[in-house]
PDB file of N, CA and C in Angstrom:
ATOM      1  N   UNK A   1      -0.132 -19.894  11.182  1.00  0.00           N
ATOM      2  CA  UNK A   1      -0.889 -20.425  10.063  1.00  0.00           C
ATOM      3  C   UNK A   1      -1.885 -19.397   9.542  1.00  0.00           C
ATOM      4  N   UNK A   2      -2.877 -18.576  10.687  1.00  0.00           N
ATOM      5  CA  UNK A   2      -3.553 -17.968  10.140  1.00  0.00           C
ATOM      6  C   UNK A   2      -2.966 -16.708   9.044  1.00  0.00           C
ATOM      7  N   UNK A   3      -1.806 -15.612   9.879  1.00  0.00           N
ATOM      8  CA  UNK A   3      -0.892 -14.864   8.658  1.00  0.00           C
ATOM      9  C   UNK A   3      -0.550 -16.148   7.451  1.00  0.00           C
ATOM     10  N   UNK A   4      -0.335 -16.968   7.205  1.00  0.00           N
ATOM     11  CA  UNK A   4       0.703 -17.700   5.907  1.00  0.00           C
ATOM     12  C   UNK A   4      -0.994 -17.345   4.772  1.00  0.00           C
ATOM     13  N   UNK A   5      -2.465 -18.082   5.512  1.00  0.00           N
ATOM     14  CA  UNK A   5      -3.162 -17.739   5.020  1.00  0.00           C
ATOM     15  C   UNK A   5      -3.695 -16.542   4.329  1.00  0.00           C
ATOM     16  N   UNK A   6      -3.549 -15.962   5.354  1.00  0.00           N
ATOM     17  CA  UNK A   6      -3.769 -14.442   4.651  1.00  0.00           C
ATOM     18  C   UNK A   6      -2.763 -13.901   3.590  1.00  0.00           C
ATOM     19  N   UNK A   7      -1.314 -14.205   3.837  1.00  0.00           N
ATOM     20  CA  UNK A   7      -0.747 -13.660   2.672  1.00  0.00           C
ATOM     21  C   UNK A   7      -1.272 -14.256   1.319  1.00  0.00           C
ATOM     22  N   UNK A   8      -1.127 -15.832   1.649  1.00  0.00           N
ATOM     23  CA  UNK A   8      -1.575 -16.394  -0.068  1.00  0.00           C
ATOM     24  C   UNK A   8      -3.292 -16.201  -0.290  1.00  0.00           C
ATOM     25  N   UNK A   9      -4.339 -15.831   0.581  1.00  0.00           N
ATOM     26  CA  UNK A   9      -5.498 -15.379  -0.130  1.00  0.00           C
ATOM     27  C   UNK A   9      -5.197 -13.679  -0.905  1.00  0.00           C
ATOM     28  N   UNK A  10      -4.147 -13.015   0.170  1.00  0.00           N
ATOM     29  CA  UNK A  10      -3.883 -11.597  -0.712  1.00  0.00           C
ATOM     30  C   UNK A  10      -2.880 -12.031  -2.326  1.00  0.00           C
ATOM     31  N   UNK A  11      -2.332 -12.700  -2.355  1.00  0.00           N
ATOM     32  CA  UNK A  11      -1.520 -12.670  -2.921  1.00  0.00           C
ATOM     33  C   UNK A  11      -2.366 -13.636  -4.215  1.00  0.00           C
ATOM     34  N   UNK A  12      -3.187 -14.320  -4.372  1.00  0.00           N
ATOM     35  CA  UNK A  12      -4.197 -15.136  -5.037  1.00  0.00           C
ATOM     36  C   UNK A  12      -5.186 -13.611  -5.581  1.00  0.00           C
ATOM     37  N   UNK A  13      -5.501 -13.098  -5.034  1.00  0.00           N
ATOM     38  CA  UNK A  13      -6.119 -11.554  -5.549  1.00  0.00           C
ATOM     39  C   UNK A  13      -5.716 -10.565  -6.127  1.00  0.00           C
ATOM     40  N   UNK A  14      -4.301 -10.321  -6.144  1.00  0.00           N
ATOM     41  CA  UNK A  14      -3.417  -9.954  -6.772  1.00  0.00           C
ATOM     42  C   UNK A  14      -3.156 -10.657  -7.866  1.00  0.00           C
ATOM     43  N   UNK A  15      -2.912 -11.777  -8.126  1.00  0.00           N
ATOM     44  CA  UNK A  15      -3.169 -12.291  -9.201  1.00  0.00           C
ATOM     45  C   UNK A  15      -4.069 -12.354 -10.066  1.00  0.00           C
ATOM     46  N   UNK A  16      -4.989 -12.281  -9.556  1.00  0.00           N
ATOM     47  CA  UNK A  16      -6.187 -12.048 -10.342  1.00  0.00           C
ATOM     48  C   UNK A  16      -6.329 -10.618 -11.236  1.00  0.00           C
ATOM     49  N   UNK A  17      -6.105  -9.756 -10.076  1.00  0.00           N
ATOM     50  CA  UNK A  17      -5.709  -8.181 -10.788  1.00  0.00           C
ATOM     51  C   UNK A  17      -5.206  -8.154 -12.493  1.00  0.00           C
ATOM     52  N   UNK A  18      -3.220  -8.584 -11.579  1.00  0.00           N
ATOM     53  CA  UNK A  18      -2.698  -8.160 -12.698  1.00  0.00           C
ATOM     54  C   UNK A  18      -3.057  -9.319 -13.881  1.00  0.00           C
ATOM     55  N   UNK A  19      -4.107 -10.379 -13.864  1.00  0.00           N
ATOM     56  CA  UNK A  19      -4.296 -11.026 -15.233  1.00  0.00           C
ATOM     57  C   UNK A  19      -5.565 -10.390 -15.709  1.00  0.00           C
ATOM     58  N   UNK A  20      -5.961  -9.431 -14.826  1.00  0.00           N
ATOM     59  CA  UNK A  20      -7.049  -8.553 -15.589  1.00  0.00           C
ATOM     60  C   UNK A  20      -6.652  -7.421 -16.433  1.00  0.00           C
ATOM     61  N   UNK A  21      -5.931  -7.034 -15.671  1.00  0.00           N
ATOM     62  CA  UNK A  21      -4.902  -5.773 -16.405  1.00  0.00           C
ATOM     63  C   UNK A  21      -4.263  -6.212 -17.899  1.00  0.00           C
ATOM     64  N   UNK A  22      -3.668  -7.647 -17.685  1.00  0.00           N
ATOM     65  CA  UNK A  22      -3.070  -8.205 -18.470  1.00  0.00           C
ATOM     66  C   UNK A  22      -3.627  -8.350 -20.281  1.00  0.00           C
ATOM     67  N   UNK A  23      -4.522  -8.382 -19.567  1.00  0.00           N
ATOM     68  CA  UNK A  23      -5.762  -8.788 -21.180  1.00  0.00           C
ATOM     69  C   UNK A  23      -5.976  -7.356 -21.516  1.00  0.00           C
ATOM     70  N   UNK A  24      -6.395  -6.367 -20.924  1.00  0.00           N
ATOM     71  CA  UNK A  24      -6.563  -5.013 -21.417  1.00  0.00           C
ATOM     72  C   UNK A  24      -5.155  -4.035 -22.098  1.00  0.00           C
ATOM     73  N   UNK A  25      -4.488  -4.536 -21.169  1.00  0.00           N
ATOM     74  CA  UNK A  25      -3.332  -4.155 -22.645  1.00  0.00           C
ATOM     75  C   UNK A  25      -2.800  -4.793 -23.526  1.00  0.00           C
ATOM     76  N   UNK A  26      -2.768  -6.211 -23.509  1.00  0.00           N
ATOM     77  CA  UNK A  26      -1.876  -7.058 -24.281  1.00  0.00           C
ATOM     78  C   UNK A  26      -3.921  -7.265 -25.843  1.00  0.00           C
ATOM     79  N   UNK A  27      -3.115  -7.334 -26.678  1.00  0.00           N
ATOM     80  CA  UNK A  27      -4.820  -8.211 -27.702  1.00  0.00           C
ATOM     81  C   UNK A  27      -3.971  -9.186 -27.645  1.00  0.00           C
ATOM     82  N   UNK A  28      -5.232  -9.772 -28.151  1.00  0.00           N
ATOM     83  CA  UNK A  28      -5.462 -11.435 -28.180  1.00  0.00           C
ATOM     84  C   UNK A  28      -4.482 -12.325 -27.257  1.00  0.00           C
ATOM     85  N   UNK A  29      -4.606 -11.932 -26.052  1.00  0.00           N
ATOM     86  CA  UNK A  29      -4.205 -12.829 -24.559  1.00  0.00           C
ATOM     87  C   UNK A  29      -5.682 -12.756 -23.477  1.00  0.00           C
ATOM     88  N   UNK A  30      -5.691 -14.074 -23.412  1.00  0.00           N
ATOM     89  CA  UNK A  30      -6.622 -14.147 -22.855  1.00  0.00           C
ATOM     90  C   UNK A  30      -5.710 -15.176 -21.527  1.00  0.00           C
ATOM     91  N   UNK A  31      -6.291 -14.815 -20.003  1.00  0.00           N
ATOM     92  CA  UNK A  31      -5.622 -15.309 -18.774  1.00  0.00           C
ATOM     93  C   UNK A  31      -7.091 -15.945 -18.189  1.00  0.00           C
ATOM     94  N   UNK A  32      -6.291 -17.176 -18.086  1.00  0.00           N
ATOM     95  CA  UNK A  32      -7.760 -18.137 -17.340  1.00  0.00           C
ATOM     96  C   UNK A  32      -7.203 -18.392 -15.709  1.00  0.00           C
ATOM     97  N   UNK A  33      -7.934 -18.577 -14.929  1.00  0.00           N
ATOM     98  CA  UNK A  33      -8.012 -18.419 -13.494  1.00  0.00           C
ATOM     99  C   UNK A  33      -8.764 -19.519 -13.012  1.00  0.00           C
ATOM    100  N   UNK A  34      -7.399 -20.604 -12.339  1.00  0.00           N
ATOM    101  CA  UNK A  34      -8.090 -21.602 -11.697  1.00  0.00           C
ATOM    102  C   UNK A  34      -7.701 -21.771 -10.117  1.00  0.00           C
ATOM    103  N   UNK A  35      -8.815 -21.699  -9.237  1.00  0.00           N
ATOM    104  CA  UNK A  35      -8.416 -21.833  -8.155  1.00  0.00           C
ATOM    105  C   UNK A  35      -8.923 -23.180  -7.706  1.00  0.00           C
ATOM    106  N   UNK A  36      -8.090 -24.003  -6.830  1.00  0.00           N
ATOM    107  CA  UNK A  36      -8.519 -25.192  -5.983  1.00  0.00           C
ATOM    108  C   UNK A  36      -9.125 -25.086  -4.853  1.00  0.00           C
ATOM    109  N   UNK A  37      -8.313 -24.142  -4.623  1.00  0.00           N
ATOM    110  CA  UNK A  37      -9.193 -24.391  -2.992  1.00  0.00           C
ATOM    111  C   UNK A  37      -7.855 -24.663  -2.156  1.00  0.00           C
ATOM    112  N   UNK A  38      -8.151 -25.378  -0.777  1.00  0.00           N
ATOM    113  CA  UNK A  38      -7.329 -26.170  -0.060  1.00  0.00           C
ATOM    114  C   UNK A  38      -6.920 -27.423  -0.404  1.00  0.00           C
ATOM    115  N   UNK A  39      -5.569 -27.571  -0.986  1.00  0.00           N
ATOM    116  CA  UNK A  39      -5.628 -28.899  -1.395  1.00  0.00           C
ATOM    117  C   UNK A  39      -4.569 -29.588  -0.317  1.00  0.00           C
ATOM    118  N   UNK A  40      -4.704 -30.921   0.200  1.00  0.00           N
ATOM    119  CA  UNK A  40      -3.854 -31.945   0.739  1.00  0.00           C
ATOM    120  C   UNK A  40      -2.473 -31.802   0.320  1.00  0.00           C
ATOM    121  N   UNK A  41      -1.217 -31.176   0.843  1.00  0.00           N
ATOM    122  CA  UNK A  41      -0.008 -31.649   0.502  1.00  0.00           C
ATOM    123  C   UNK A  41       0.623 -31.570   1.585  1.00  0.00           C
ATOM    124  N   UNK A  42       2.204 -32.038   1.233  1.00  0.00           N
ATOM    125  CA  UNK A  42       2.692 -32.213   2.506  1.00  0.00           C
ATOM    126  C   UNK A  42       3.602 -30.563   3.553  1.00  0.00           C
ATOM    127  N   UNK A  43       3.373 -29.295   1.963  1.00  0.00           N
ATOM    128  CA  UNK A  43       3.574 -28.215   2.939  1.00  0.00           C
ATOM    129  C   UNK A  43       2.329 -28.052   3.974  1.00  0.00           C
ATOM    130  N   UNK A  44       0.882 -28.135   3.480  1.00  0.00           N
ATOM    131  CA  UNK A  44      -0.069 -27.207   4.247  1.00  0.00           C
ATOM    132  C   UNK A  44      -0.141 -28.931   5.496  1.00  0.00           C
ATOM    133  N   UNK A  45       0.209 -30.356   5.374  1.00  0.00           N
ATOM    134  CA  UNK A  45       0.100 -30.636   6.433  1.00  0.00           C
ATOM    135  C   UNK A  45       1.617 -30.195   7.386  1.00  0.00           C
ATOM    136  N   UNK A  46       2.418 -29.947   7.155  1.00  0.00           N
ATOM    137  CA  UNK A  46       3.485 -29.416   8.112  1.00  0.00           C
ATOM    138  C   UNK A  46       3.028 -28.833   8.939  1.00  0.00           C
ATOM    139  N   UNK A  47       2.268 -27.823   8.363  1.00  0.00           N
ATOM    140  CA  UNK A  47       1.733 -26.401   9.435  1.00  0.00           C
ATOM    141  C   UNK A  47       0.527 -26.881  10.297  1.00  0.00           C
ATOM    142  N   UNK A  48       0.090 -28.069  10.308  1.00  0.00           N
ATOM    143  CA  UNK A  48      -0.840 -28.173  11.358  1.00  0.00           C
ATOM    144  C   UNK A  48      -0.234 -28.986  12.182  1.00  0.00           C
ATOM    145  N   UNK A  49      -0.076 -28.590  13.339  1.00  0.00           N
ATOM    146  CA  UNK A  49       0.805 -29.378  14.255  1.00  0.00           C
ATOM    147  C   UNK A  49      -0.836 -29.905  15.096  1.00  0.00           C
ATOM    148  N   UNK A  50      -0.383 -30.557  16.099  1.00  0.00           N
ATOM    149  CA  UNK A  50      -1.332 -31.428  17.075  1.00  0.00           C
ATOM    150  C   UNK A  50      -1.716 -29.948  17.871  1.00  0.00           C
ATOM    151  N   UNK A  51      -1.499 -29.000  18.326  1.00  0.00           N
ATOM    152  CA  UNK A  51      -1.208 -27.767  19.165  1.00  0.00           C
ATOM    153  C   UNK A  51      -2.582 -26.437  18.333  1.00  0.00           C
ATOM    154  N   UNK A  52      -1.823 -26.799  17.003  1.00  0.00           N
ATOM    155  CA  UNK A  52      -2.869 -26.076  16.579  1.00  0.00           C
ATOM    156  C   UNK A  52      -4.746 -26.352  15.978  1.00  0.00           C
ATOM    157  N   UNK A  53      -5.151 -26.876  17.036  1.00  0.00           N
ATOM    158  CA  UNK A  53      -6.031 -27.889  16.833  1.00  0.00           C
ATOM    159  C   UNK A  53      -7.564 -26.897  15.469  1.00  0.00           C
ATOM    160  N   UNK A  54      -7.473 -25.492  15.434  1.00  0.00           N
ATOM    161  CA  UNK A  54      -8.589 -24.821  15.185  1.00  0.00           C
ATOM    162  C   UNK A  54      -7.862 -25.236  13.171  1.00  0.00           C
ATOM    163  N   UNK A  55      -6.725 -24.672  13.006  1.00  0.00           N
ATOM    164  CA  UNK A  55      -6.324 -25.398  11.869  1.00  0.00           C
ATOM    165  C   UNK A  55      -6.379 -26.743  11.308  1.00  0.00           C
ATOM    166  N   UNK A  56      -6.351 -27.789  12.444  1.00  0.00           N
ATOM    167  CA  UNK A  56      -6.601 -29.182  11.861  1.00  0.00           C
ATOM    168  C   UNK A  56      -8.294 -29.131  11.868  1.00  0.00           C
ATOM    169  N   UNK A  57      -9.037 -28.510  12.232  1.00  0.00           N
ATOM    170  CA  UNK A  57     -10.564 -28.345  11.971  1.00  0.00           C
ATOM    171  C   UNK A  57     -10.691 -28.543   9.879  1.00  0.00           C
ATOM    172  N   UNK A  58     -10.073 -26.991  10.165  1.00  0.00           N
ATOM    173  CA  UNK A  58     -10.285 -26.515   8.816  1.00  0.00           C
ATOM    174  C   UNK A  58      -9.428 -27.369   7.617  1.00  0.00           C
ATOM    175  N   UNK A  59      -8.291 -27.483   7.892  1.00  0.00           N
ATOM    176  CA  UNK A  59      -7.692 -28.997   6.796  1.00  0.00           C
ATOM    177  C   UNK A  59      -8.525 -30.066   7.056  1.00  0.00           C
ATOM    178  N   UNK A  60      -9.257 -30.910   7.931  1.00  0.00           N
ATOM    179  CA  UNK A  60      -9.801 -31.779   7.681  1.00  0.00           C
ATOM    180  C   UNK A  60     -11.131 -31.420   7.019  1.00  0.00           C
ATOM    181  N   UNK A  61     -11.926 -30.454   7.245  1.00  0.00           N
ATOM    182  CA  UNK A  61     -13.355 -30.066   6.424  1.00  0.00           C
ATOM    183  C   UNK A  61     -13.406 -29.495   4.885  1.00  0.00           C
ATOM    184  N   UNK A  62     -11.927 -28.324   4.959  1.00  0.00           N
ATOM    185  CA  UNK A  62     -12.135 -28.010   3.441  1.00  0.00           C
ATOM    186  C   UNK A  62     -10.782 -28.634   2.891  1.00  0.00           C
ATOM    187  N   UNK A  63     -10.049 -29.098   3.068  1.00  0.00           N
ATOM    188  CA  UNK A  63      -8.727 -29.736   2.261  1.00  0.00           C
ATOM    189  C   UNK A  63      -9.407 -30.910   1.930  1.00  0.00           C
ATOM    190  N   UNK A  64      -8.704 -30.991   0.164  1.00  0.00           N
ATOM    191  CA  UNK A  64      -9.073 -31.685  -0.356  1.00  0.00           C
ATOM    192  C   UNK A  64      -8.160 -32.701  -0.970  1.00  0.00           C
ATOM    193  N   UNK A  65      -7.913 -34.357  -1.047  1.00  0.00           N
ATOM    194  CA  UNK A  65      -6.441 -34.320  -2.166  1.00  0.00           C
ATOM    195  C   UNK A  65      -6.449 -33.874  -3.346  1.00  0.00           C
ATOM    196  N   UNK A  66      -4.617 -33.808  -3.835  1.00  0.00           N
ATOM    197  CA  UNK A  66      -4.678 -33.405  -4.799  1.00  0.00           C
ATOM    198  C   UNK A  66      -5.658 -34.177  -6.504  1.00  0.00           C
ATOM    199  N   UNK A  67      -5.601 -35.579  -5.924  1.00  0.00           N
ATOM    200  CA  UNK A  67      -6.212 -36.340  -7.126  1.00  0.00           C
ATOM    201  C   UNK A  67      -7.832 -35.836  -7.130  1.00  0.00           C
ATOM    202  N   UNK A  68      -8.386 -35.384  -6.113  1.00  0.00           N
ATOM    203  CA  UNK A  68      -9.859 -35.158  -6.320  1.00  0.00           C
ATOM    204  C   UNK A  68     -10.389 -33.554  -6.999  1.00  0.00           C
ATOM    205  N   UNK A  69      -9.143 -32.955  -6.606  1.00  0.00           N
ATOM    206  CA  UNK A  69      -8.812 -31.602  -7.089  1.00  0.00           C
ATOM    207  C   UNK A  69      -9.209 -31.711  -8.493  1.00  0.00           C
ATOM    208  N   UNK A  70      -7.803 -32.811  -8.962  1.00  0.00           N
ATOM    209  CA  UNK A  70      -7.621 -33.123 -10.418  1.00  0.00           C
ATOM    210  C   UNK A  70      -8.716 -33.525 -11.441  1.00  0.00           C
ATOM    211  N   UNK A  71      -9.524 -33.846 -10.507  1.00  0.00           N
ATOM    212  CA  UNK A  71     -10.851 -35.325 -11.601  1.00  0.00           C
ATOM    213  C   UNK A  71     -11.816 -33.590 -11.718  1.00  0.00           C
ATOM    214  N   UNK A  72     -11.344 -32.873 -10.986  1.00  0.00           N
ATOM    215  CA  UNK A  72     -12.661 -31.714 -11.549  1.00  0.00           C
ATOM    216  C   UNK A  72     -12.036 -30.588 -12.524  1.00  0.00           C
ATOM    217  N   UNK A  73     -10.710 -29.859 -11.723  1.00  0.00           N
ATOM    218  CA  UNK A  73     -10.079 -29.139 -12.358  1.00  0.00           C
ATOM    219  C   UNK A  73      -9.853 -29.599 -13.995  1.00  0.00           C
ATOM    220  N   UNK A  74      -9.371 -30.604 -14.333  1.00  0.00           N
ATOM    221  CA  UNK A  74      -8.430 -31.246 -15.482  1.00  0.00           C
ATOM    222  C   UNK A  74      -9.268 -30.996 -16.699  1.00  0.00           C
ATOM    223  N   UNK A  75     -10.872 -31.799 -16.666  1.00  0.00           N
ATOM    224  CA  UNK A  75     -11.666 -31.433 -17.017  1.00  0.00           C
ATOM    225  C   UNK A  75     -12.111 -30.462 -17.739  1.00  0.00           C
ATOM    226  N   UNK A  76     -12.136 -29.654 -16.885  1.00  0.00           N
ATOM    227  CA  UNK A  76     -12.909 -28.237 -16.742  1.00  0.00           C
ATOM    228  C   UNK A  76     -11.610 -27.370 -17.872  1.00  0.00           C
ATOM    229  N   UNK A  77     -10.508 -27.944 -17.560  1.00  0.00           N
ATOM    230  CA  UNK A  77      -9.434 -26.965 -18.400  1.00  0.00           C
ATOM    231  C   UNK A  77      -9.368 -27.294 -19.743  1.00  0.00           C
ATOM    232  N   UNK A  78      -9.508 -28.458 -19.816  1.00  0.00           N
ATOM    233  CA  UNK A  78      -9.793 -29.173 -21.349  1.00  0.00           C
ATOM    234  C   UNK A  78     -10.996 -28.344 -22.068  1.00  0.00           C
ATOM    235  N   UNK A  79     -12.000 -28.884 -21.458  1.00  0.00           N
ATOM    236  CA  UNK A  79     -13.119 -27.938 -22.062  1.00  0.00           C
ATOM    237  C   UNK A  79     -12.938 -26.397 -22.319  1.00  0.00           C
ATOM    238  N   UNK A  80     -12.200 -25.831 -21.948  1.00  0.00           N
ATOM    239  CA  UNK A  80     -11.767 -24.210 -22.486  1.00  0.00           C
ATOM    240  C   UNK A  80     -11.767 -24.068 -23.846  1.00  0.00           C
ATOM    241  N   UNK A  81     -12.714 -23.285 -24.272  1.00  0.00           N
ATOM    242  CA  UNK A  81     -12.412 -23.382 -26.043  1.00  0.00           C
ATOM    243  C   UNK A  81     -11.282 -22.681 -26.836  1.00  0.00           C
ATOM    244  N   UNK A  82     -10.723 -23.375 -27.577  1.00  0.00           N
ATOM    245  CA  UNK A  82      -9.156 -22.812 -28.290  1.00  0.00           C
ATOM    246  C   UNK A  82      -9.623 -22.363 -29.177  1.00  0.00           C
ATOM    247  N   UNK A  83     -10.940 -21.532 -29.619  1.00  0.00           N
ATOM    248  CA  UNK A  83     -11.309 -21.101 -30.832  1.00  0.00           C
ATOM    249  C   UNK A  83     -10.903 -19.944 -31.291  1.00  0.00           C
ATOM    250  N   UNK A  84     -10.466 -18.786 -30.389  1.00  0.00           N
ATOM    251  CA  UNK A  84      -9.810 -17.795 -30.404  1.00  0.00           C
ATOM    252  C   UNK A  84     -10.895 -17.012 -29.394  1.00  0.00           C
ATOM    253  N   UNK A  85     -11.837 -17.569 -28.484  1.00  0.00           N
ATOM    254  CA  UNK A  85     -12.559 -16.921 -28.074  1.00  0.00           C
ATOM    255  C   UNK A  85     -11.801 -16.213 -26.953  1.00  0.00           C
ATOM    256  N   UNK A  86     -12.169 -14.768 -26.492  1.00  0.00           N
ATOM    257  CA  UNK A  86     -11.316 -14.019 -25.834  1.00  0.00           C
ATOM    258  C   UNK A  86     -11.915 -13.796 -24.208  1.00  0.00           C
ATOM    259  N   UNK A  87     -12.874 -14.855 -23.760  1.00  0.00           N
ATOM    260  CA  UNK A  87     -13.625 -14.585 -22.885  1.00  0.00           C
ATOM    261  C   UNK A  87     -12.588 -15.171 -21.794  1.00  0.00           C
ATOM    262  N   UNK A  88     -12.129 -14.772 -20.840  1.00  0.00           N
ATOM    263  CA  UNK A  88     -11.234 -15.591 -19.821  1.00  0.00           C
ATOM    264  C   UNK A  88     -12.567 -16.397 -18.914  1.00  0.00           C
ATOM    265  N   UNK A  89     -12.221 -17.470 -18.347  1.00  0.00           N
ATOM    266  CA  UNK A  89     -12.866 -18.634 -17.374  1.00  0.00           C
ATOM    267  C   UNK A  89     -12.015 -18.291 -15.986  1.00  0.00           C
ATOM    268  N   UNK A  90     -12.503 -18.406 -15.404  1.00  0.00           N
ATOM    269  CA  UNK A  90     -12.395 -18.781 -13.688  1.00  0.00           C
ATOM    270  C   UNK A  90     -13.190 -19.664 -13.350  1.00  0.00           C
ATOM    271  N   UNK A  91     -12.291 -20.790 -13.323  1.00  0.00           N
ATOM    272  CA  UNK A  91     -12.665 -22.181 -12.339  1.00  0.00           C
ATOM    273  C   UNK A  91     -12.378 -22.447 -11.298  1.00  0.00           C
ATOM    274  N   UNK A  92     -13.477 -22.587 -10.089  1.00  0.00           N
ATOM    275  CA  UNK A  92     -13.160 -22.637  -8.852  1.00  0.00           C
ATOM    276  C   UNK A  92     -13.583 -23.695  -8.720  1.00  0.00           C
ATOM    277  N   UNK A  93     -12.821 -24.813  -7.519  1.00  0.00           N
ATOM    278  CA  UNK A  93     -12.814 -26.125  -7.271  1.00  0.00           C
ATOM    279  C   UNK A  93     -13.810 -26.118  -5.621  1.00  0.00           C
ATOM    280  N   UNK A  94     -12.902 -25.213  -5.169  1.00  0.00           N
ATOM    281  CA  UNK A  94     -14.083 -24.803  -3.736  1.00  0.00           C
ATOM    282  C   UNK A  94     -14.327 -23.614  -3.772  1.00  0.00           C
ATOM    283  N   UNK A  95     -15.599 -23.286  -4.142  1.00  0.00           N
ATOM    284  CA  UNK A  95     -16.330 -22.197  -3.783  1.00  0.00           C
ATOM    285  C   UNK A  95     -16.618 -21.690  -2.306  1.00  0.00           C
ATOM    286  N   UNK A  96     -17.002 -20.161  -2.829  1.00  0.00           N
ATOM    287  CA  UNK A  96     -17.638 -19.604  -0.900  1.00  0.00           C
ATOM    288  C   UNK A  96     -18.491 -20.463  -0.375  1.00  0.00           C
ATOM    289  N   UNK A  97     -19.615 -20.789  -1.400  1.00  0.00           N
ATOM    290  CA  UNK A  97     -20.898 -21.443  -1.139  1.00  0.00           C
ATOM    291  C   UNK A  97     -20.463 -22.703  -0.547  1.00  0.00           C
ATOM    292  N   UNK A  98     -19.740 -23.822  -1.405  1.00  0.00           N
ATOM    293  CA  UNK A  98     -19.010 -25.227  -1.012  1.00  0.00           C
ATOM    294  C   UNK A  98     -18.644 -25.019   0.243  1.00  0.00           C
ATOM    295  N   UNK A  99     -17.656 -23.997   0.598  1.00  0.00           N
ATOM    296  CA  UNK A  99     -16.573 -24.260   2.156  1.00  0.00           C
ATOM    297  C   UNK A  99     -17.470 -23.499   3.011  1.00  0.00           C
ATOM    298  N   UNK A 100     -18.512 -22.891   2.846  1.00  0.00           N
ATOM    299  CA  UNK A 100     -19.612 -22.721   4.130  1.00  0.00           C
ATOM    300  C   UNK A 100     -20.566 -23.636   4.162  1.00  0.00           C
ATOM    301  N   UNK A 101     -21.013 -24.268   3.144  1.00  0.00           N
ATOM    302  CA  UNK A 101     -21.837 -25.512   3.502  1.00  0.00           C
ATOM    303  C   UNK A 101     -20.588 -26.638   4.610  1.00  0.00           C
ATOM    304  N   UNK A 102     -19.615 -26.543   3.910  1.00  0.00           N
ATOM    305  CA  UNK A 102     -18.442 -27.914   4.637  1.00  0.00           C
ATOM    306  C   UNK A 102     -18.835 -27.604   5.906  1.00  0.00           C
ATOM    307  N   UNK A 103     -18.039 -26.448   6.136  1.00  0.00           N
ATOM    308  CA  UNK A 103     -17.803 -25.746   7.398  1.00  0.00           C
ATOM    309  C   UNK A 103     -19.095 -26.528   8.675  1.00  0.00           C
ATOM    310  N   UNK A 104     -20.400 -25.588   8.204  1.00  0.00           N
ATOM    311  CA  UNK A 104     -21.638 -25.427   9.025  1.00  0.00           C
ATOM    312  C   UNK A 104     -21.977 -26.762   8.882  1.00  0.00           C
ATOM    313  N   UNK A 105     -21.519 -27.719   8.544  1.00  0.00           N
ATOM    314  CA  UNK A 105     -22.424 -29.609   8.106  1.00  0.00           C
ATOM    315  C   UNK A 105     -21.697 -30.160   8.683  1.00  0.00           C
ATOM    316  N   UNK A 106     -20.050 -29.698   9.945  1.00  0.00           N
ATOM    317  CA  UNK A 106     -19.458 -30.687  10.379  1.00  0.00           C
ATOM    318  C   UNK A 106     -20.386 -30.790  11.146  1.00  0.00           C
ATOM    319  N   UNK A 107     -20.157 -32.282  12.074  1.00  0.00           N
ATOM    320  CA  UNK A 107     -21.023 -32.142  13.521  1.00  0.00           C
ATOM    321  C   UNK A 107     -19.741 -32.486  14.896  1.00  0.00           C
ATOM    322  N   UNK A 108     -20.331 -32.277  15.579  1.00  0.00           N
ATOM    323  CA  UNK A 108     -19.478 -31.499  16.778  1.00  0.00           C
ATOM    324  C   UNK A 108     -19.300 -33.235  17.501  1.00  0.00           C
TER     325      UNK A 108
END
């Protein structure tokens, strides 16, 4: 679990890259960047078996469902202005700040 993680946080950064790149050569494309976070589905519960107990920590503190994801993300994407403004948005659903408060506020 911990490698699957690491590939998709590298691979989530990479993305980010090439939609930076993306806007500097292409005009008038603008790439918006939304991340969730950990969300509830039924791949990321597969991977926590009963065995791997340090992973079911972390899905139960920062996984979120997908509908609660939605009531913030959905929002937030609507509000993007279609005016031709060329500023790209990055919306994050869980922040650094959010999943270290989660983290440090479970109690034992």
């Amino acid at each position: 679990m911990q490698s699957e993680s690491a590939v998709v946080g590298s691979a989530e950064y990479v993305l980010v890259g090439v939609a930076e790149l993306q806007m500097q050569d292409v005009k008038n494309v603008v790439v918006h960047n939304l991340s969730p976070g950990m969300v509830t589905t039924d791949l990321l519960m597969s991977g926590a078996t009963t065995k791997q107990v340090e992973c079911q920590v972390f899905i139960n503190v920062l996984a979120e469902p997908a509908e609660v994801v939605a009531e913030y993300l959905v929002p937030n994407i609507r509000s993007i202005p279609v005016n031709g403004s060329t500023k790209p948005t990055y919306i994050r659903f869980l922040t650094g700040l959010k999943a270290y408060s989660q983290i440090f506020s479970v109690k034992k």
